[in-house]
C-alpha atoms as a PDB file:
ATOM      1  CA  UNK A   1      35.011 -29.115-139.142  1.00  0.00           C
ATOM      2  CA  UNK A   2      31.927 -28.017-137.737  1.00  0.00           C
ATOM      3  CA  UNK A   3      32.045 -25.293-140.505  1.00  0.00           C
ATOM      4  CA  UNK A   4      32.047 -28.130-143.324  1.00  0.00           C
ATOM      5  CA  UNK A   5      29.215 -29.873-140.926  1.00  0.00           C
ATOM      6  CA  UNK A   6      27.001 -27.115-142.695  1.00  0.00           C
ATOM      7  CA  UNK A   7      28.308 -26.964-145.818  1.00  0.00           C
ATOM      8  CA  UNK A   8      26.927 -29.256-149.019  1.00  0.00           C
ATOM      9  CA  UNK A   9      27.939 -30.143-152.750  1.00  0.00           C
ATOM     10  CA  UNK A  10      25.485 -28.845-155.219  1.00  0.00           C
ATOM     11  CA  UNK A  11      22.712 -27.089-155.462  1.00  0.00           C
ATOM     12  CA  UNK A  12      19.398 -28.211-152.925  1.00  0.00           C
ATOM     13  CA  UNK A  13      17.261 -25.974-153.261  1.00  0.00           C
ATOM     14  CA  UNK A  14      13.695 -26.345-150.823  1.00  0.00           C
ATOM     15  CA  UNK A  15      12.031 -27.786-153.222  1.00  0.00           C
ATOM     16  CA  UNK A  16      14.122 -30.699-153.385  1.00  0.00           C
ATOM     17  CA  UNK A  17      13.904 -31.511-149.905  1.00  0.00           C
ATOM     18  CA  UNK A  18      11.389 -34.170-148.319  1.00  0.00           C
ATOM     19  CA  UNK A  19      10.668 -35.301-145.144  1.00  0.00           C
ATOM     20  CA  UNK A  20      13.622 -37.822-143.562  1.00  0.00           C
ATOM     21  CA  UNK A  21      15.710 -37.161-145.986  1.00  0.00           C
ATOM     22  CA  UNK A  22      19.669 -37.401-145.552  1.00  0.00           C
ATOM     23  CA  UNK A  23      21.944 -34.850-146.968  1.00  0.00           C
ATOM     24  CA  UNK A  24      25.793 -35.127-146.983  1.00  0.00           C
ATOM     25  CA  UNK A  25      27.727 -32.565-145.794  1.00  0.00           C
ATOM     26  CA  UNK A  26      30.931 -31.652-146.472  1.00  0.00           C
ATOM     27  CA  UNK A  27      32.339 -33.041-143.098  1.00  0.00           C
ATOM     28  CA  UNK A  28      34.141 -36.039-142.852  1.00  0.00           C
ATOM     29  CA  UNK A  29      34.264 -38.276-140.201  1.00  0.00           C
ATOM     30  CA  UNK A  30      35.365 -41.405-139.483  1.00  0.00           C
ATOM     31  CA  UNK A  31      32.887 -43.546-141.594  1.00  0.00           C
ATOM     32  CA  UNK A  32      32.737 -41.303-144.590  1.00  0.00           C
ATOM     33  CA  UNK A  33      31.220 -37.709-145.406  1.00  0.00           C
ATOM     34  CA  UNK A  34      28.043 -37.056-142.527  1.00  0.00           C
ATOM     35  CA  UNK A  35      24.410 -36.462-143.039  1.00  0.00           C
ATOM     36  CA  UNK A  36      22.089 -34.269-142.127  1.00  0.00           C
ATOM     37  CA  UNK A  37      18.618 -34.931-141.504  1.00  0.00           C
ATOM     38  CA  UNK A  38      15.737 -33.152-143.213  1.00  0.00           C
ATOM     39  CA  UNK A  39      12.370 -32.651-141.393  1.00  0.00           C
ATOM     40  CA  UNK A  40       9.649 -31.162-143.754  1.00  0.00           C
ATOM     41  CA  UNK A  41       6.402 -30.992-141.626  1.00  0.00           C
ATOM     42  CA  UNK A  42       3.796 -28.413-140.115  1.00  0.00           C
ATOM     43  CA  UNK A  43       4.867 -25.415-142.286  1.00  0.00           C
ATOM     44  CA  UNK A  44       7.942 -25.995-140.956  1.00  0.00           C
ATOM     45  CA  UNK A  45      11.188 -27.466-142.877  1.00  0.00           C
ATOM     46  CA  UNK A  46      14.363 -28.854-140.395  1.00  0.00           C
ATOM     47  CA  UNK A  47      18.238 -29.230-140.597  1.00  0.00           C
ATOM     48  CA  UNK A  48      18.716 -31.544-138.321  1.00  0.00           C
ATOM     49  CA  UNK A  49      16.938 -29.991-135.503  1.00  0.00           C
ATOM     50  CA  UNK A  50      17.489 -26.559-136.602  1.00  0.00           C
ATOM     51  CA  UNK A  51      14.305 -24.348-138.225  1.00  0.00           C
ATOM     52  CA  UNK A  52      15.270 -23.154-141.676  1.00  0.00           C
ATOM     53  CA  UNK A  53      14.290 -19.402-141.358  1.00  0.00           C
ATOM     54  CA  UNK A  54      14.897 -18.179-144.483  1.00  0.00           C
ATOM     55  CA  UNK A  55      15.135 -20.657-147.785  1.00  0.00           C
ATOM     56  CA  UNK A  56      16.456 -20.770-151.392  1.00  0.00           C
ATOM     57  CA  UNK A  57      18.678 -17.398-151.402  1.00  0.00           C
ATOM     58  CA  UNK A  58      20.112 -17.527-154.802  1.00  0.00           C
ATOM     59  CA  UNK A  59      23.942 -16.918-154.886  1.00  0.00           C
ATOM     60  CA  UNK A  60      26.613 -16.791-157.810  1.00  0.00           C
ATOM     61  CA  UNK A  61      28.057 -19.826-156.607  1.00  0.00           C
ATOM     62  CA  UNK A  62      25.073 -21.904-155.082  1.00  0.00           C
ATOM     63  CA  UNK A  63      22.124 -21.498-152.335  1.00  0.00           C
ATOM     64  CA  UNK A  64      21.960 -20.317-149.019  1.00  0.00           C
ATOM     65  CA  UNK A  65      19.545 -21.617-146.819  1.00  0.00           C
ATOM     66  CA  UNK A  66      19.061 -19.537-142.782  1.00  0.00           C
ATOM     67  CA  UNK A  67      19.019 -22.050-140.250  1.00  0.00           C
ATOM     68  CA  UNK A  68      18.075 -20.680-136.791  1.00  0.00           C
ATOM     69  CA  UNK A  69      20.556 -23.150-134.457  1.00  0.00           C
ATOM     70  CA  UNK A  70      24.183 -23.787-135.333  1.00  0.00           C
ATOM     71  CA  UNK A  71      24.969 -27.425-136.070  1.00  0.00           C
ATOM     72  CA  UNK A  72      26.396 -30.218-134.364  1.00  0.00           C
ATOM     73  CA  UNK A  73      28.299 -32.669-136.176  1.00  0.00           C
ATOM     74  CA  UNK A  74      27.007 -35.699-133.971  1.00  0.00           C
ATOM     75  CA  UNK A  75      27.382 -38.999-135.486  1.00  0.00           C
ATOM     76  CA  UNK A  76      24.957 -40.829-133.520  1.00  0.00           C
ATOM     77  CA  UNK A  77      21.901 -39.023-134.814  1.00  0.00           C
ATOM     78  CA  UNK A  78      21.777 -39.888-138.104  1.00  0.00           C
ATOM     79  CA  UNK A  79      23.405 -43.494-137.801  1.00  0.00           C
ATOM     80  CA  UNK A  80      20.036 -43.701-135.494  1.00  0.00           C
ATOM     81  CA  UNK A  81      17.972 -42.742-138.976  1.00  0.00           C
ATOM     82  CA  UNK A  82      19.701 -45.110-140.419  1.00  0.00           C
ATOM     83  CA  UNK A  83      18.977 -47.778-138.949  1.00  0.00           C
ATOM     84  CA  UNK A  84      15.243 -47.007-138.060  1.00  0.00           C
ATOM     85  CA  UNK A  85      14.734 -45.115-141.493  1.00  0.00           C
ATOM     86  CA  UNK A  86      12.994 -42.060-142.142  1.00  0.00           C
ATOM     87  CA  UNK A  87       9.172 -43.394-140.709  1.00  0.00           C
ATOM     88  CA  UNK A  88      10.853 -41.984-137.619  1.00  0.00           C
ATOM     89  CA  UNK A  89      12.493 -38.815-138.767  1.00  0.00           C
ATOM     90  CA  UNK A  90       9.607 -36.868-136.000  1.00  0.00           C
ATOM     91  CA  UNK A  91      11.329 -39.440-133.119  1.00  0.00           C
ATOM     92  CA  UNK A  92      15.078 -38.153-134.176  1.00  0.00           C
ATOM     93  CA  UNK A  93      14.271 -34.125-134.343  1.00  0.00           C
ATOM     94  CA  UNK A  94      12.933 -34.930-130.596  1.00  0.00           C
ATOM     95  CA  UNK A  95      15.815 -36.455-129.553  1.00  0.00           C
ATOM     96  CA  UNK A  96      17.881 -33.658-131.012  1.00  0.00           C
ATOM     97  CA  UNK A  97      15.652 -31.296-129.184  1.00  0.00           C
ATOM     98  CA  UNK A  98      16.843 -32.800-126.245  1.00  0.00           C
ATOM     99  CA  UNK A  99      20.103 -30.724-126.601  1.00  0.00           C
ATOM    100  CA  UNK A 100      21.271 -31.644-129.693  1.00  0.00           C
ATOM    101  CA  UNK A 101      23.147 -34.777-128.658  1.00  0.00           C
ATOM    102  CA  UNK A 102      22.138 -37.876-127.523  1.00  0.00           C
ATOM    103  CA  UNK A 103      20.697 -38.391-124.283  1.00  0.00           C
ATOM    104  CA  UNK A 104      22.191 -39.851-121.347  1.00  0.00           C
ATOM    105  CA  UNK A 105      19.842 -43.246-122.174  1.00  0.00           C
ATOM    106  CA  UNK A 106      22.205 -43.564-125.476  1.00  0.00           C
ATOM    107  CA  UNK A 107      25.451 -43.803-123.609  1.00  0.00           C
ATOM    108  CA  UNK A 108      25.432 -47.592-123.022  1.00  0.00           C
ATOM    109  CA  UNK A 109      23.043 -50.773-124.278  1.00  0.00           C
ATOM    110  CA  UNK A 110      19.756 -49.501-124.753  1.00  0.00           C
ATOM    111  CA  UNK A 111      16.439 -50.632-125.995  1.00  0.00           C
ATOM    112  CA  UNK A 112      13.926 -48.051-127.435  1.00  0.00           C
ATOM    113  CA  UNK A 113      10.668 -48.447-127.984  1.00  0.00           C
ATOM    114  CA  UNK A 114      10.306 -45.965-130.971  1.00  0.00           C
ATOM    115  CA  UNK A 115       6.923 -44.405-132.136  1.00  0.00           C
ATOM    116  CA  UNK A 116       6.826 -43.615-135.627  1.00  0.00           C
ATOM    117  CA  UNK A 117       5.815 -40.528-137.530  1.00  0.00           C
ATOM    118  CA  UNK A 118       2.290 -42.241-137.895  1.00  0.00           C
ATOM    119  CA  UNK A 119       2.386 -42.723-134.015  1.00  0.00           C
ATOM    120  CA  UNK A 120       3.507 -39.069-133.671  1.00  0.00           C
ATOM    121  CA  UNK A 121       1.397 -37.561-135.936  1.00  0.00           C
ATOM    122  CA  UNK A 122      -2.113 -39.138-134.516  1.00  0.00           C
ATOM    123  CA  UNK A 123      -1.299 -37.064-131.436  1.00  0.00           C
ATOM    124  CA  UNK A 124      -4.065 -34.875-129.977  1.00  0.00           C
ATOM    125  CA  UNK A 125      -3.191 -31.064-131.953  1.00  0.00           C
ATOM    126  CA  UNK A 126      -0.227 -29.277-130.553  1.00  0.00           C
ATOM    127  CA  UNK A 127       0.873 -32.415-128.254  1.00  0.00           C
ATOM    128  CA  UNK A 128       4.160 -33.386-130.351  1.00  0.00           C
ATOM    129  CA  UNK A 129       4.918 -29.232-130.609  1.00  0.00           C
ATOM    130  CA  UNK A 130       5.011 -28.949-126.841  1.00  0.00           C
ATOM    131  CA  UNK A 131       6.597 -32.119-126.636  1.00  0.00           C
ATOM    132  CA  UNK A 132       9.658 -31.032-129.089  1.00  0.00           C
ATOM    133  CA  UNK A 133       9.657 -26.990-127.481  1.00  0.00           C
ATOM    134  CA  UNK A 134       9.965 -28.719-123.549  1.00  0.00           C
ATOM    135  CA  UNK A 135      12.014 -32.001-124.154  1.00  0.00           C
END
């Protein structure tokens, strides 16, 4: 499973990708086929929370994108995207930095005060990047 958690139908090449974006993998849970999340930002493009180190290797049966962490297949992060949509894409990759699972804080009812990527973004320089390196 966690195999197929990296693993997607067609060709996505980098170029393709954009910020927030949700692509299915070939795992399948319990609600259907689970996403990924796509962070494009800062020089730096995301899978899930993972840093894509090398992109776009061209292979006789598809592409092969280097990710630097292996992949969780965690439900809760992307049903989170979903229902606070990709303005707060920067707000999910920090929760995933947090260990790559939801925090303790998710484990019962739980009200979140989320800052969007706007909110993120108009950050003095190089807050957010010590905020996602020391969760």
């Amino acid at each position: 499973d966690v195999l197929l958690y990296h693993a997607a139908d067609g060709v996505v090449l980098s170029s393709d990708l954009e910020d927030g974006m949700l692509v299915p993998t070939l795992f399948e849970g319990e609600d259907g086929f689970e996403d990924v999340v796509i962070g494009v930002g800062g020089g730096e493009v995301t899978v899930n929370s993972a840093s894509v180190v090398e992109a776009d290797v061209i292979c006789s049966n598809g592409v092969f994108h280097g990710i630097g962490t292996a992949l969780n297949p965690l439900k809760w992060n992307t049903t989170l995207l979903g229902v606070l949509g990709p303005e707060y894409s920067t707000l999910v990759q920090a929760l995933m930095a947090v260990g790559g699972g939801p925090p303790p804080i998710f484990e019962g009812n739980t009200t979140l005060f989320a800052p969007s990527n706007d909110a993120f973004a108009a950050l003095p320089s190089g807050t957010l990047e010590a905020l996602l390196a020391d969760p």
